[in-house]
N, C-alpha and C. Protein backbone atom coordinates (compact mmCIF):
# COMPACT_ATOMS: atom_id res chain seq x y z
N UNK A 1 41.31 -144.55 65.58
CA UNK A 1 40.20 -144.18 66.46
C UNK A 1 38.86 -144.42 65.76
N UNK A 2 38.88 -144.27 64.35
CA UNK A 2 37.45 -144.56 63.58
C UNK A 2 36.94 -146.03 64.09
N UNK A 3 38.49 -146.77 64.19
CA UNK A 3 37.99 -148.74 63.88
C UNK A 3 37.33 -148.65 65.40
N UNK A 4 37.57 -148.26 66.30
CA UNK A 4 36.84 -147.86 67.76
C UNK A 4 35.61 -147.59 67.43
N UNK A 5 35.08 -146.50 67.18
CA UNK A 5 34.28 -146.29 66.65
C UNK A 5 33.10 -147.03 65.56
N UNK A 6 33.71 -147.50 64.82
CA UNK A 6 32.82 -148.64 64.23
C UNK A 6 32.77 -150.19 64.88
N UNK A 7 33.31 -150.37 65.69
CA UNK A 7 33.72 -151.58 65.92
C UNK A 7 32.62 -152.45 66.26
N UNK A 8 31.34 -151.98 66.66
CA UNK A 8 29.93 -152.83 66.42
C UNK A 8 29.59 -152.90 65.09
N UNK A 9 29.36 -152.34 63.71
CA UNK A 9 29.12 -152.62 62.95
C UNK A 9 30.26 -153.37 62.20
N UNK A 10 31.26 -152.89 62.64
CA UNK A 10 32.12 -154.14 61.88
C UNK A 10 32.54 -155.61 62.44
N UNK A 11 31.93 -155.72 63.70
CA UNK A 11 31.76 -156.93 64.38
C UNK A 11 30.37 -157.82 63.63
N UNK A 12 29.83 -157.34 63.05
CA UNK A 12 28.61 -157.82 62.19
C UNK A 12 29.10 -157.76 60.76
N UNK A 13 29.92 -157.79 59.75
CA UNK A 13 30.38 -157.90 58.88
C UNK A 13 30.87 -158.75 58.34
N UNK A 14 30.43 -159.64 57.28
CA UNK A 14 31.59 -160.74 57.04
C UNK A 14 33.10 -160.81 56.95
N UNK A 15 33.66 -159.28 56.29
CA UNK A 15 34.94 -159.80 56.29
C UNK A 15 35.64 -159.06 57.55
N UNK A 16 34.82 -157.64 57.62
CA UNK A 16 35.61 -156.69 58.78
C UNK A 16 35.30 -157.22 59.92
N UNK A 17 34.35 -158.22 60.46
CA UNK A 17 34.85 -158.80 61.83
C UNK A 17 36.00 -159.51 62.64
N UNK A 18 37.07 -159.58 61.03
CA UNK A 18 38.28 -160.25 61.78
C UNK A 18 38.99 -159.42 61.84
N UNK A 19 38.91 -158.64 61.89
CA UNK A 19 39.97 -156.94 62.05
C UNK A 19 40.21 -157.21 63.42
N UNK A 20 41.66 -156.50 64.14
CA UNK A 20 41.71 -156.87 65.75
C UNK A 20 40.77 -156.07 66.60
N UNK A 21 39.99 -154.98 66.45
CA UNK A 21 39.29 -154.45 67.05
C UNK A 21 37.54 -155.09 67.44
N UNK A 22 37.07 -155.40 66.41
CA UNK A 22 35.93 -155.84 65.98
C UNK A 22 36.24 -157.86 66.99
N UNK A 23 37.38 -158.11 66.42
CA UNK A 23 37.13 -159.28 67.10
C UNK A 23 37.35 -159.69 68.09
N UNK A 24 38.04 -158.35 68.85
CA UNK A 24 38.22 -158.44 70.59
C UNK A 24 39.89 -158.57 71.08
N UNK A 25 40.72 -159.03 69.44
CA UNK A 25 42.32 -159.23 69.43
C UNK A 25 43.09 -157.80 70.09
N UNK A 26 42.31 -156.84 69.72
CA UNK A 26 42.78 -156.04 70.60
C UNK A 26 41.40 -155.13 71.45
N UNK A 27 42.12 -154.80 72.57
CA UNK A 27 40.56 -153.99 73.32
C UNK A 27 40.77 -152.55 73.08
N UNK A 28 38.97 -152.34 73.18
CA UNK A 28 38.76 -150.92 73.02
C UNK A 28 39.97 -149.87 73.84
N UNK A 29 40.36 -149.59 75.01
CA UNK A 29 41.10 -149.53 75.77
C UNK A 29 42.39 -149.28 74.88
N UNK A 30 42.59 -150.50 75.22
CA UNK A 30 44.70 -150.38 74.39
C UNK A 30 44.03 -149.48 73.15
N UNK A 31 43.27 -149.59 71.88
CA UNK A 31 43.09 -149.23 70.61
C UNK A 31 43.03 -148.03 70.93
N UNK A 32 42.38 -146.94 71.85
CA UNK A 32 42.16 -145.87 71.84
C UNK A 32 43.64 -145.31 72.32
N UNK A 33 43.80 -145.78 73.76
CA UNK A 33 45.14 -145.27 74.16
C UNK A 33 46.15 -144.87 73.41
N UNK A 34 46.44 -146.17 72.12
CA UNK A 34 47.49 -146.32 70.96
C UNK A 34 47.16 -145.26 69.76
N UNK A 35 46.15 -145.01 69.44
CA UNK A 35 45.59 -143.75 69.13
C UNK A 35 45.78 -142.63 69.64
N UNK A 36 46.03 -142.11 70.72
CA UNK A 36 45.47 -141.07 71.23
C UNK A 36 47.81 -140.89 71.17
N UNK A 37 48.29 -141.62 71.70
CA UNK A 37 49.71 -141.52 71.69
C UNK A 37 50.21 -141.38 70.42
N UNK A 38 49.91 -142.07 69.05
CA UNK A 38 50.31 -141.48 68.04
C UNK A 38 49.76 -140.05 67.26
N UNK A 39 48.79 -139.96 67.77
CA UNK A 39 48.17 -138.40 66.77
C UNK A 39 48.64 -137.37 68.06
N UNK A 40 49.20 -137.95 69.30
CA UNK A 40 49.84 -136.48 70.22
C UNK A 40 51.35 -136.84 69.43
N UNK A 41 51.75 -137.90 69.12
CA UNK A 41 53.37 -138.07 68.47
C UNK A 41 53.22 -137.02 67.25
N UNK A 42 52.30 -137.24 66.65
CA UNK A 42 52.65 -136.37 65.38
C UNK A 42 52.26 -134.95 65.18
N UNK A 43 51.62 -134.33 66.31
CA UNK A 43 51.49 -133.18 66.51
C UNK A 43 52.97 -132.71 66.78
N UNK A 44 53.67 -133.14 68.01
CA UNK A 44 54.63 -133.09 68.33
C UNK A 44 56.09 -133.05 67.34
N UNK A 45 55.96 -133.83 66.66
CA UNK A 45 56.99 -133.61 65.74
C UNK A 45 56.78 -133.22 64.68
N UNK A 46 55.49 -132.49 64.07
CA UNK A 46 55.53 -131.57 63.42
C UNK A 46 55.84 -130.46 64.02
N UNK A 47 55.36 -130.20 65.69
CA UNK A 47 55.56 -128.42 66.12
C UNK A 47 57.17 -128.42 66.14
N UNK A 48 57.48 -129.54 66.77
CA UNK A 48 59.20 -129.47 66.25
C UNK A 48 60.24 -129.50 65.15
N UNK A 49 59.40 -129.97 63.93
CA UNK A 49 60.55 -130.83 62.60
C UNK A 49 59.55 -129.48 61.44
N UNK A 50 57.98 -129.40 61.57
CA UNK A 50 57.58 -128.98 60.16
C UNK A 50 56.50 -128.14 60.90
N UNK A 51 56.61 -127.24 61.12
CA UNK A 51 55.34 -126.46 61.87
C UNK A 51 54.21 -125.87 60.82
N UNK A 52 54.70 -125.83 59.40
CA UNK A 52 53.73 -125.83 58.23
C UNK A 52 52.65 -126.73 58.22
N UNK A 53 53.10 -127.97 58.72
CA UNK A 53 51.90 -128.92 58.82
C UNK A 53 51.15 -129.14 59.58
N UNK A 54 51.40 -128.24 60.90
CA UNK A 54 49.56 -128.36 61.84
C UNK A 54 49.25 -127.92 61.51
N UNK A 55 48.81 -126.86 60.45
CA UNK A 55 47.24 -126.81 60.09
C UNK A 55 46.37 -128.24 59.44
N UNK A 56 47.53 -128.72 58.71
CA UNK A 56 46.86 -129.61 57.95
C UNK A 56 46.78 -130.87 58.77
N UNK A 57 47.54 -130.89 59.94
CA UNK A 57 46.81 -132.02 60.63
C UNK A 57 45.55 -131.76 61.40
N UNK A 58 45.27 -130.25 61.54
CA UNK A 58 44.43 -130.47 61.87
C UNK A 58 43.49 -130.88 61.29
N UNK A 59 43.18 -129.69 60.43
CA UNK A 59 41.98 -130.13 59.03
C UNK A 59 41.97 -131.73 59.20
N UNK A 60 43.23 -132.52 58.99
CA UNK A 60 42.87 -134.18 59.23
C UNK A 60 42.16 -134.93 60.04
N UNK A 61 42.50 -134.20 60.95
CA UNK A 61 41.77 -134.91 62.55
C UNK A 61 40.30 -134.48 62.49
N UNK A 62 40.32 -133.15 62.00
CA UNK A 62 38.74 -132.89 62.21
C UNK A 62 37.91 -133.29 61.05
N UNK A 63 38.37 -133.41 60.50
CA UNK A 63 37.41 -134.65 58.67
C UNK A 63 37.74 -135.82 59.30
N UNK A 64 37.90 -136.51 60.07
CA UNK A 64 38.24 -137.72 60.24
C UNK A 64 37.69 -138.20 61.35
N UNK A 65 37.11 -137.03 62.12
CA UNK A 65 36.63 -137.21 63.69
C UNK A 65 34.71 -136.75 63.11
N UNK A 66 34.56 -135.84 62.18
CA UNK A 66 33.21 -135.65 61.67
C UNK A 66 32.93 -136.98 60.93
N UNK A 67 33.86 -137.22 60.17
CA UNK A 67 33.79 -138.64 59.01
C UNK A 67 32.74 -139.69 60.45
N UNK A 68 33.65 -140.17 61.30
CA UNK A 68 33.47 -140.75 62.39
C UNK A 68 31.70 -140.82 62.88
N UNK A 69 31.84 -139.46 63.42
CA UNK A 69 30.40 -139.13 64.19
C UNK A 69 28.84 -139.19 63.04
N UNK A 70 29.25 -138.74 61.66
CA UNK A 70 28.39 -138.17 60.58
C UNK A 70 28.23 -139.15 59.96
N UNK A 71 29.18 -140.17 59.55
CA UNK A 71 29.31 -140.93 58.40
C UNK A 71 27.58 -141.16 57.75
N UNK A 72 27.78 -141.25 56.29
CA UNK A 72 26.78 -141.67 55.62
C UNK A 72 26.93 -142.93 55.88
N UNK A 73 25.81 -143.98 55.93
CA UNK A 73 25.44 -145.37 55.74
C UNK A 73 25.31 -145.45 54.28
C-alpha cells in the first residue's frame, strides 16, 4: 500500500520508475485491492493460528500507514 502511495514520486525516479506500480504494469486499483486482501489474510490467520500477534500487527500497520502519510523527504 506504501508503493500506492508513492507511486508519483517514484514514477520520477531513475531506478524506482520501473517498479510495476510507478510504471502503470500494474494499476492503482488491482495494487490496493491486493493489499487490502493480504493484510485482512493475515489478520485472519493470526486471530485463528497466533492471536499473540495482533497486537504486533497492529503496531505494523500503524508505523507503516504514519511512515506513509509523514514520511521525511
Amino acid at each position: 500500500l506504501n508503493d500506492v502511495a508513492d507511486r508519483k514520486a517514484d514514477a520520477e525516479h531513475a531506478v524506482k520508475r520501473r517498479r510495476p506500480i510507478p510504471s502503470g504494469r500494474i494499476g492503482v486499483a488491482a495494487a490496493t485491492f491486493f493489499g487490502l486482501v493480504l493484510l485482512t489474510t493475515a489478520f485472519a490467520l493470526a486471530a485463528c493460528f497466533a492471536r499473540w500477534l495482533l497486537p504486533f500487527l497492529a503496531a505494523f500497520l500503524t508505523i507503516n500507514l504514519l511512515y506513509s502519510k509523514y514520511r521525511l523527504n
